[in-house]
Protein backbone atom coordinates (compact mmCIF):
# COMPACT_ATOMS: atom_id res chain seq x y z
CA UNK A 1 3.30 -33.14 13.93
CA UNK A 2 -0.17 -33.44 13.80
CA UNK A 3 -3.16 -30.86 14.44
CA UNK A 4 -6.56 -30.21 13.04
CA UNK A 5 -8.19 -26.32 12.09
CA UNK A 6 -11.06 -24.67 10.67
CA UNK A 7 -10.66 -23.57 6.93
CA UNK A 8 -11.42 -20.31 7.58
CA UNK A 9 -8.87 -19.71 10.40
CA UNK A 10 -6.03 -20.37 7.72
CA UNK A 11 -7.73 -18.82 5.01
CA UNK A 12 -7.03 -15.22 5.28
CA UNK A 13 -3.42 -15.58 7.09
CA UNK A 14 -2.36 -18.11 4.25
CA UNK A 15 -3.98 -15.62 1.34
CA UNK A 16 -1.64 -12.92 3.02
CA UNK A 17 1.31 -15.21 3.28
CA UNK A 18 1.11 -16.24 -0.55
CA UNK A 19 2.03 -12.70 -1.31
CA UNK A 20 4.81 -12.21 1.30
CA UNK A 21 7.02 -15.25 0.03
CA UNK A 22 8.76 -15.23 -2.85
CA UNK A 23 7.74 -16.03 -6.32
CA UNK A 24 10.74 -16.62 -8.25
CA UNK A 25 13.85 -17.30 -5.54
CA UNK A 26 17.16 -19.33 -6.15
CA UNK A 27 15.95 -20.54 -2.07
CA UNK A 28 13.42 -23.14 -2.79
CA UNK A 29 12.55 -22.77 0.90
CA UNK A 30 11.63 -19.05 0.34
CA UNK A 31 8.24 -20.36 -1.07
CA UNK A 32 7.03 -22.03 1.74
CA UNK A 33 5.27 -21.18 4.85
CA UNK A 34 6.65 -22.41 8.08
CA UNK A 35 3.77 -23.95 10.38
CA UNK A 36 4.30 -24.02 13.98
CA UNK A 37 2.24 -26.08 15.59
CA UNK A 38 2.23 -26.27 19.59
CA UNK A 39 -0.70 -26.18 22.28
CA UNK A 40 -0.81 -22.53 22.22
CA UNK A 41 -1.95 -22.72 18.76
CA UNK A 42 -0.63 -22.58 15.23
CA UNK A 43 2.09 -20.03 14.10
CA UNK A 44 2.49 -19.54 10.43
CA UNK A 45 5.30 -17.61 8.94
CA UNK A 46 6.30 -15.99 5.61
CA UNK A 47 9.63 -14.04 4.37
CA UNK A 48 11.10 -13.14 0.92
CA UNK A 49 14.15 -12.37 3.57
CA UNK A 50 13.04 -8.69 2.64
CA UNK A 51 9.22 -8.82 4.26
CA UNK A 52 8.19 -11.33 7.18
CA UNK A 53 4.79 -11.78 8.22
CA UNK A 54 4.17 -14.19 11.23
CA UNK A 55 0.84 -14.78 12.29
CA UNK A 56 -0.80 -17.17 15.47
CA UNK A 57 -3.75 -18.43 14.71
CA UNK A 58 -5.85 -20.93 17.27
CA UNK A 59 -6.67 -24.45 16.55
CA UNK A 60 -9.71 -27.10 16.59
CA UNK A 61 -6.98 -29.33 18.92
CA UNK A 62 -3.14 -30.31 18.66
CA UNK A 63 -2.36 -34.05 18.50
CA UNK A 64 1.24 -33.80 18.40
CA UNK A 65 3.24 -30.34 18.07
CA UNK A 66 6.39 -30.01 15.52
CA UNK A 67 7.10 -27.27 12.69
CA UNK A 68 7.52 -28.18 9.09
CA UNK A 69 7.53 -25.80 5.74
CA UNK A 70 5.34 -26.18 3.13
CA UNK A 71 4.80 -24.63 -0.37
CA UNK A 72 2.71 -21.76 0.59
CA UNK A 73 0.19 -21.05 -2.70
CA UNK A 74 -0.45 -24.87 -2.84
CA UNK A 75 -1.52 -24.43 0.96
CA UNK A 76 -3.51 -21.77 0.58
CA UNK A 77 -5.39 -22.92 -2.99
CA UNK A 78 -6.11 -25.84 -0.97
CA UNK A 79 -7.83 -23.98 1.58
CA UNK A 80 -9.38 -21.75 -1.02
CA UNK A 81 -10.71 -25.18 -2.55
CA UNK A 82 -12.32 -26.56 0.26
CA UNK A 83 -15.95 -25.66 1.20
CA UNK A 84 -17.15 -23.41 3.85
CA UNK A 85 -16.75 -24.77 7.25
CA UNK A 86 -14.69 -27.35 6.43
CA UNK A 87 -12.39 -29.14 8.97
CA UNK A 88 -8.81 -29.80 8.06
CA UNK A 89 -7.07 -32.14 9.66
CA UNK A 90 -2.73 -31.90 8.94
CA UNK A 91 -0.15 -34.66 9.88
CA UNK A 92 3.76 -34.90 9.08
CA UNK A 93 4.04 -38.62 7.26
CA UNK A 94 7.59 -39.44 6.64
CA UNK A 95 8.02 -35.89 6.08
CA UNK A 96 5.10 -35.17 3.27
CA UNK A 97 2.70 -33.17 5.10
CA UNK A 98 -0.82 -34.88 4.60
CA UNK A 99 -3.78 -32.43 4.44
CA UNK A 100 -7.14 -34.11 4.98
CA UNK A 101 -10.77 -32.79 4.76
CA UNK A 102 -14.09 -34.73 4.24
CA UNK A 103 -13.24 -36.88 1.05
CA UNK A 104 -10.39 -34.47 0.10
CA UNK A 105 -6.48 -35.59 0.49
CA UNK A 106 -3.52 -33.61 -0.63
CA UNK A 107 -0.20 -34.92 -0.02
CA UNK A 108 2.35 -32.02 -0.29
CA UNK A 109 6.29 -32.05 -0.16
CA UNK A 110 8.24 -30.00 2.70
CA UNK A 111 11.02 -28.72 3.58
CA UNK A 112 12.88 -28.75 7.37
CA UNK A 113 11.91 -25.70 9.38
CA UNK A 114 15.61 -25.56 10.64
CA UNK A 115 16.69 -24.22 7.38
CA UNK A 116 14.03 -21.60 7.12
CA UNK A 117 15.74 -17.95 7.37
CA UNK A 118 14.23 -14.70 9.39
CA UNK A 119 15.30 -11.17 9.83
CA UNK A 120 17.45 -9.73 12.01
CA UNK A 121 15.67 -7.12 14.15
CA UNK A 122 17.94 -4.21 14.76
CA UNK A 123 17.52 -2.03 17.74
CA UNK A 124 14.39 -0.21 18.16
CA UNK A 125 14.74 3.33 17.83
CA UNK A 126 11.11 4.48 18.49
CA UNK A 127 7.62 2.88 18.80
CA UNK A 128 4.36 4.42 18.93
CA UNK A 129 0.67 2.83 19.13
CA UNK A 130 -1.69 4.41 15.93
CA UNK A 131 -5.17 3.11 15.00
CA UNK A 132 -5.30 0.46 12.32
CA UNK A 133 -7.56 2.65 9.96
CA UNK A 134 -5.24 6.01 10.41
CA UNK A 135 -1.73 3.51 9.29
CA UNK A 136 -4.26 1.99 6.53
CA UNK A 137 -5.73 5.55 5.24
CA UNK A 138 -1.93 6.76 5.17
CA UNK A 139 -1.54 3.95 2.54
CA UNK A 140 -4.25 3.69 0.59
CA UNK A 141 -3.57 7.82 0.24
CA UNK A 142 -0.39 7.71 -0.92
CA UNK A 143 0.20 4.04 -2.46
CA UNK A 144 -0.13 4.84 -6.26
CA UNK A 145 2.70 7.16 -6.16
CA UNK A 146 5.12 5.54 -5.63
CA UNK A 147 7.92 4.35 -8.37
CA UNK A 148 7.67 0.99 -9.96
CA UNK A 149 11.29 -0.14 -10.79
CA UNK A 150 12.95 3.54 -10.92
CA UNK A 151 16.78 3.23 -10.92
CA UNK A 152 16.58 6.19 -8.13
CA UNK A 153 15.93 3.03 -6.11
CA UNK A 154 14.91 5.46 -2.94
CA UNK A 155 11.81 6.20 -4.88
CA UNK A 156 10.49 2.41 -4.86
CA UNK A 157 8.86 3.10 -1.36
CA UNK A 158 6.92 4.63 0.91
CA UNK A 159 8.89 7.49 3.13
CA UNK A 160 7.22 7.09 6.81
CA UNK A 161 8.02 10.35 9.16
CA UNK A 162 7.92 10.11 12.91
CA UNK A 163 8.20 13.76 14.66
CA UNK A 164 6.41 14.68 17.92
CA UNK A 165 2.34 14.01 17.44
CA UNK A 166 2.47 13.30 13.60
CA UNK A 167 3.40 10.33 11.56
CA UNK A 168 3.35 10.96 7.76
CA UNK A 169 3.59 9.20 4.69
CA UNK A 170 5.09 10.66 1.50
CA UNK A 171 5.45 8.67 -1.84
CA UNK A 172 6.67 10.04 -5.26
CA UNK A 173 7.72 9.15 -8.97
CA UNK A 174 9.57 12.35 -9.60
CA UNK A 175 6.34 12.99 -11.95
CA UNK A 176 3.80 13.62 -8.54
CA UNK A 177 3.88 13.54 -5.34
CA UNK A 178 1.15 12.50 -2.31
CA UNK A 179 1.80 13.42 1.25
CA UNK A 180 -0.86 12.27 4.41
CA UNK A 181 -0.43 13.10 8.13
CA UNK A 182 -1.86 11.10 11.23
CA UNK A 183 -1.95 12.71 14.60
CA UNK A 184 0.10 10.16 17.23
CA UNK A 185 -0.41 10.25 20.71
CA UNK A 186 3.41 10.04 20.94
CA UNK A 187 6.96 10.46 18.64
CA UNK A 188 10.28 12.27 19.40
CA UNK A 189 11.18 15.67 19.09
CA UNK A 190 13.59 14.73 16.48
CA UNK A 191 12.59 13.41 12.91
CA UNK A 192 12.64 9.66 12.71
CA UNK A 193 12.31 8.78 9.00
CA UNK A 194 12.44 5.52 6.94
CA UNK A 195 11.93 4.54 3.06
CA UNK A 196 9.58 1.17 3.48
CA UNK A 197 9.79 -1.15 0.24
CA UNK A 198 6.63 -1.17 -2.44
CA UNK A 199 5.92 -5.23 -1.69
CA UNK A 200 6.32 -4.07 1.92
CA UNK A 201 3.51 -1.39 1.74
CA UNK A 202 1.13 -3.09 -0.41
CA UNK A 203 1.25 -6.26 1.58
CA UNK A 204 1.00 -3.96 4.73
CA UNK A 205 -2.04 -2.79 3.52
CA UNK A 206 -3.79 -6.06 3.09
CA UNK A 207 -3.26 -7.61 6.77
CA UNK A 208 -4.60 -3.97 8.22
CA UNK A 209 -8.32 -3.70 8.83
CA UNK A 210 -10.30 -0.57 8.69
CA UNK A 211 -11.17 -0.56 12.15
CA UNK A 212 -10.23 1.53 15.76
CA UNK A 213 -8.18 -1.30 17.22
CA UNK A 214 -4.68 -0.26 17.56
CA UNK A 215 -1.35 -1.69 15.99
CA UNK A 216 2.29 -1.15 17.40
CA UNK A 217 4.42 0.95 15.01
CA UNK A 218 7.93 0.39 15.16
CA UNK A 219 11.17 2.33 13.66
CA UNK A 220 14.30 0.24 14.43
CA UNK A 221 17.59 1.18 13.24
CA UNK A 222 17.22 -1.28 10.14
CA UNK A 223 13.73 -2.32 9.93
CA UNK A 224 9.98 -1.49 10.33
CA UNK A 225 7.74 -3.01 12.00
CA UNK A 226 3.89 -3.73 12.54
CA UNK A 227 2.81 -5.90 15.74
CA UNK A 228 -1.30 -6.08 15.66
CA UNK A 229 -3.06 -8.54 18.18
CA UNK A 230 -2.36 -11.48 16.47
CA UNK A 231 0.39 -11.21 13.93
CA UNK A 232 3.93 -9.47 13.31
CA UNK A 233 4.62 -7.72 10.33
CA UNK A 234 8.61 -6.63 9.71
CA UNK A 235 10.54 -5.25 6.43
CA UNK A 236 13.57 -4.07 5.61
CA UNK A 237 14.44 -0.64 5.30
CA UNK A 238 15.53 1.17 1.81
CA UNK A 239 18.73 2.60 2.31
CA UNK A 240 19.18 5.78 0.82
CA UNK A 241 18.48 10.14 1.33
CA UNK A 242 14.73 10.27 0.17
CA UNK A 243 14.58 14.09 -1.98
CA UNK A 244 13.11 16.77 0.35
CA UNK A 245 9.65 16.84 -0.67
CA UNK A 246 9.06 19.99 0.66
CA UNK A 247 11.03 22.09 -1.19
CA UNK A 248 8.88 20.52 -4.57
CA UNK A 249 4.99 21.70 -3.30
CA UNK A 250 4.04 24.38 -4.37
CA UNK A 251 2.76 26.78 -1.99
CA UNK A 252 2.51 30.28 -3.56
CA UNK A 253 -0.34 29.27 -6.32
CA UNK A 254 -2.09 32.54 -6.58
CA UNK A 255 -4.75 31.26 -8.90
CA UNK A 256 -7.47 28.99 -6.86
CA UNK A 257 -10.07 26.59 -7.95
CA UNK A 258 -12.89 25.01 -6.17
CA UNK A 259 -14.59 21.99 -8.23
CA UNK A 260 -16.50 19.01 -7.19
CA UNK A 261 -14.23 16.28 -6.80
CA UNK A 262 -16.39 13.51 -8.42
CA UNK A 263 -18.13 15.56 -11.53
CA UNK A 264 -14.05 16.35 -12.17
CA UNK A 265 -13.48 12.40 -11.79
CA UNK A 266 -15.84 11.98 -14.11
CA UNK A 267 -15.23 14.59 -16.13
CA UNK A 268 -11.71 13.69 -16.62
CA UNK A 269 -12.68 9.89 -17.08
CA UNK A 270 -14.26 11.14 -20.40
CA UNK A 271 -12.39 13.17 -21.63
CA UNK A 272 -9.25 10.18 -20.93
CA UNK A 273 -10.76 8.15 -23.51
CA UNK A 274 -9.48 9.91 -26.36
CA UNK A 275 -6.04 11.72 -24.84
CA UNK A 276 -2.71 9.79 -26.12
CA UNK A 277 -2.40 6.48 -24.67
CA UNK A 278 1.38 6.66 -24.58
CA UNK A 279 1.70 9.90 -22.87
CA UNK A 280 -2.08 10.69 -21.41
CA UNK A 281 -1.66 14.30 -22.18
CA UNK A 282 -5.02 16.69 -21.56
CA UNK A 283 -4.88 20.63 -22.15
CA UNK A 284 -6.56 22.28 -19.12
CA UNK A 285 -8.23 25.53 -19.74
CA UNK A 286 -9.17 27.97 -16.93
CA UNK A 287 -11.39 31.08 -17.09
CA UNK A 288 -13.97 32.63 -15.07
CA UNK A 289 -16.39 30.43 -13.65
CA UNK A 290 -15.46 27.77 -15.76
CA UNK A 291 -12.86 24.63 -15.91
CA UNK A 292 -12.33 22.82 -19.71
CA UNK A 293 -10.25 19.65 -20.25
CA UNK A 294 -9.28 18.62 -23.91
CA UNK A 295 -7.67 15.75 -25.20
CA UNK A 296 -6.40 15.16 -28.83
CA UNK A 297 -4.50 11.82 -30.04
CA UNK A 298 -2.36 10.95 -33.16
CA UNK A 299 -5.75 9.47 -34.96
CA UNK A 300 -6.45 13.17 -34.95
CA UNK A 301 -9.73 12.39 -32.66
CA UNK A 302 -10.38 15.08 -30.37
CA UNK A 303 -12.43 15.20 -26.85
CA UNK A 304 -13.77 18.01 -25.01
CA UNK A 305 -15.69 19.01 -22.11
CA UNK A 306 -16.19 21.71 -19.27
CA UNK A 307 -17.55 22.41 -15.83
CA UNK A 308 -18.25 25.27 -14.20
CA UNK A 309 -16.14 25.92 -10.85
CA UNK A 310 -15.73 28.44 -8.66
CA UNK A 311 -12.68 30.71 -10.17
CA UNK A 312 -12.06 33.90 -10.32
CA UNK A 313 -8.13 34.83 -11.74
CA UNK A 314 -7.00 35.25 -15.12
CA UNK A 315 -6.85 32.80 -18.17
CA UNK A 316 -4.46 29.90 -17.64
CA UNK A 317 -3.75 27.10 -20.19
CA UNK A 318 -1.66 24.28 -18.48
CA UNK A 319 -1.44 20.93 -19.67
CA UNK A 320 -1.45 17.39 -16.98
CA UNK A 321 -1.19 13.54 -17.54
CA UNK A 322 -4.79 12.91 -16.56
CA UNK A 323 -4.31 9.87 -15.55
CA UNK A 324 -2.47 11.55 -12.31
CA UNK A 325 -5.31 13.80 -12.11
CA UNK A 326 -7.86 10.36 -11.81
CA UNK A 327 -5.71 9.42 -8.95
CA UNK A 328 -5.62 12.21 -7.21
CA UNK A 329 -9.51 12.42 -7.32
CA UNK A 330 -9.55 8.50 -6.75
CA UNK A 331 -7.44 8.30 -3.37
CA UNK A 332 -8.13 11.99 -1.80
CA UNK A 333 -11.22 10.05 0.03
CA UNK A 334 -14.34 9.68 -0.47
CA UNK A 335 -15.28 11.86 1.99
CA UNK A 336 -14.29 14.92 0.18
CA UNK A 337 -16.85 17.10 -1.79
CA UNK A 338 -15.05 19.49 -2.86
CA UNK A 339 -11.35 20.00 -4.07
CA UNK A 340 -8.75 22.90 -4.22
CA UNK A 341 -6.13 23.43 -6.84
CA UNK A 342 -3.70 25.72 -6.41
CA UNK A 343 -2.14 27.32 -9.58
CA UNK A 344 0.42 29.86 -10.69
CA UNK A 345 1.23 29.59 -13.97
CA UNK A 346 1.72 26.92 -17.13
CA UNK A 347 4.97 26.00 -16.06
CA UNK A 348 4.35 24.95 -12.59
CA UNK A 349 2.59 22.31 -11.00
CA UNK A 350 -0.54 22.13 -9.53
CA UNK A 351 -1.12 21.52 -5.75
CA UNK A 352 -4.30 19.58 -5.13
CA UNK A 353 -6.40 19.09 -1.43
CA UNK A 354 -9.55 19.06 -0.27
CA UNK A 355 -11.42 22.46 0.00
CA UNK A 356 -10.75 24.18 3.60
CA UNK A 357 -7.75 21.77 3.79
CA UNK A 358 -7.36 18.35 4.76
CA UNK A 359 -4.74 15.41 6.25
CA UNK A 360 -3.59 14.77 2.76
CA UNK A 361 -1.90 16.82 -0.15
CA UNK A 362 -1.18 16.13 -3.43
CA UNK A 363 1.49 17.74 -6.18
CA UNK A 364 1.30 17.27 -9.82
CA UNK A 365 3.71 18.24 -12.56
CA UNK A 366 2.69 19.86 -15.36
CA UNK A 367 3.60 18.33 -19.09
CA UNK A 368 4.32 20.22 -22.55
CA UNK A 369 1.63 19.52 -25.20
């Protein structure tokens, strides 16, 4: 096996890679990358046997083809190493794999490609073309909602929902919740639905670019999948009922408020800087005209501030974590002036969008202070 490539052909694919395989495995193969070389190019692929990215990249020219594994961080810290525009020239020697460029030579150790394991694909229930930036904006929306290591496992995900003409994405920690929709030029009548892993999502989100081009979506019976123009992106399904999320936003909020989404950011990023760092608690106080946030912490230090929104209900006292509130002002887009919260009364949460309505929603719980 033998082949040489430009450093910056492998330099994104292998950065992308790192993160796919697995860390801390009791398969020392599941650290590696598996390169297929051949005269159609290079083909490079990644799996913790719960994510698999595979990705073709071209090459400078292809000496002899063969596949071999190799550690995958050492491969790419290599590549991160190496100047701009280098040439790297690879070669199987009495199986080390031999990585060559200018005055540079790394010797690494592999394992046989034979023994590297992929995923089953199950049958493919539906598949529908979207825009790279719609499938990216309905992640970076709803991303920081999700659980991190809840024992209602069907929370560490993203919920994807296929019905005719809309794909959505729903994510929640039983604290919040953040919903997005994307128009699709095609879906069934009947709900096709599937809980994606975190890793899955977040690693999703790094190989999509923000750009028009289109990627294949795929719901299988078992797995999900992402084919764009150059690699293939599958995971695992979550097994497991994800909680109706509808019957949790609140839709009846009789109390409105209209507020500029980044003086609140702001606002609220004050006001954080003195609010319990354990539980991030912030009394919200609404009256005419005006919004106040305060925040008080066991050193018995004490922040305050107010805005002036348009409102026009009765007093309400209602306390939040702010730090959910800085999310929701951080990932609603940064397109969005203005924002719309939706009250009814202490005890309820608080249902945020953007003013006149949007793609995305987002629900907040409210905490006792």
């Amino acid at each position: 096996m033998k082949f040489t490539v430009a450093r910056e052909t492998l330099l994104r694919p292998l950065s992308i890679l790192a993160g796919v395989v697995a860390r801390r495995h009791t398969l020392p193969i599941l650290s590696h990358v598996k390169l297929e070389a051949s005269e159609q190019g290079l083909t490079l692929t990644g799996s913790d046997l719960e994510v698999e990215l595979i990705w073709h990249v071209g090459l400078e020219a292809v000496v002899e083809p063969g596949s071999i594994t190799v550690p995958a961080k050492k491969l790419s810290d290599i590549c991160k190493s190496l100047a701009e525009g280098s040439i790297i020239d690879f070669e199987l020697q009495e199986q080390r794999a031999v990585v060559k460029s200018g005055r540079s030579r790394f010797v690494l150790t592999t394992l046989p490609s034979s023994e590297f394991p992929g995923i089953q694909l199950s049958q493919v229930v539906q598949e529908v073309s979207i825009p790279q930036r719609q499938l990216l904006n309905l992640i970076h929306r709803n991303e920081f909602a999700m659980a991190k290591q809840d024992v209602r496992y069907y929370l560490n995900g993203m919920f994807f929902e296929l019905q005719q003409g809309r794909l959505r994405s729903v994510a929640t920690d039983g604290h919040r919740l953040s919903l997005a929709n994307s128009s699709v030029e095609a879906g069934s009548e009947e709900a096709i639905n599937m809980i994606v892993p975190a890793k899955a999502v977040h690693e999703l989100a790094k190989l999509l670019d923000n750009v028009e081009e289109p990627v294949s979506l795929i719901f299988g019976e078992q797995h999900f999948q992402v084919n764009t123009g150059h690699s293939t992106f599958v995971s695992k399904q979550i097994e497991g009922r994800y909680p109706d999320y509808e019957r949790v936003i609140p839709r009846q909020g009789d109390k409105l408020v209209l507020a500029d989404r980044l003086e609140l950011r702001q606002m609220l990023s004050r006001i954080s800087i003195l609010a319990n760092e354990k539980f991030q608690g912030v009394r919200v106080n609404l009256s005419s005209g005006i919004l106040s946030v305060t925040a008080n912490n066991p050193e018995q230090e004490q922040a305050e501030e107010s805005m002036e929104v348009d409102y026009q209900g009765d007093n309400l006292e209602i306390g939040f974590n702010v730090g959910y509130l800085i999310d929701v002002m951080d990932n609603i887009g940064e397109e969005v002036e203005q924002v719309q919260l939706s009250l009814s009364d202490p005890a309820s949460s608080v249902l945020i969008q953007a003013a006149g309505g949007g793609e995305a929603l987002y629900v907040v719980m409210p905490m006792r202070l």
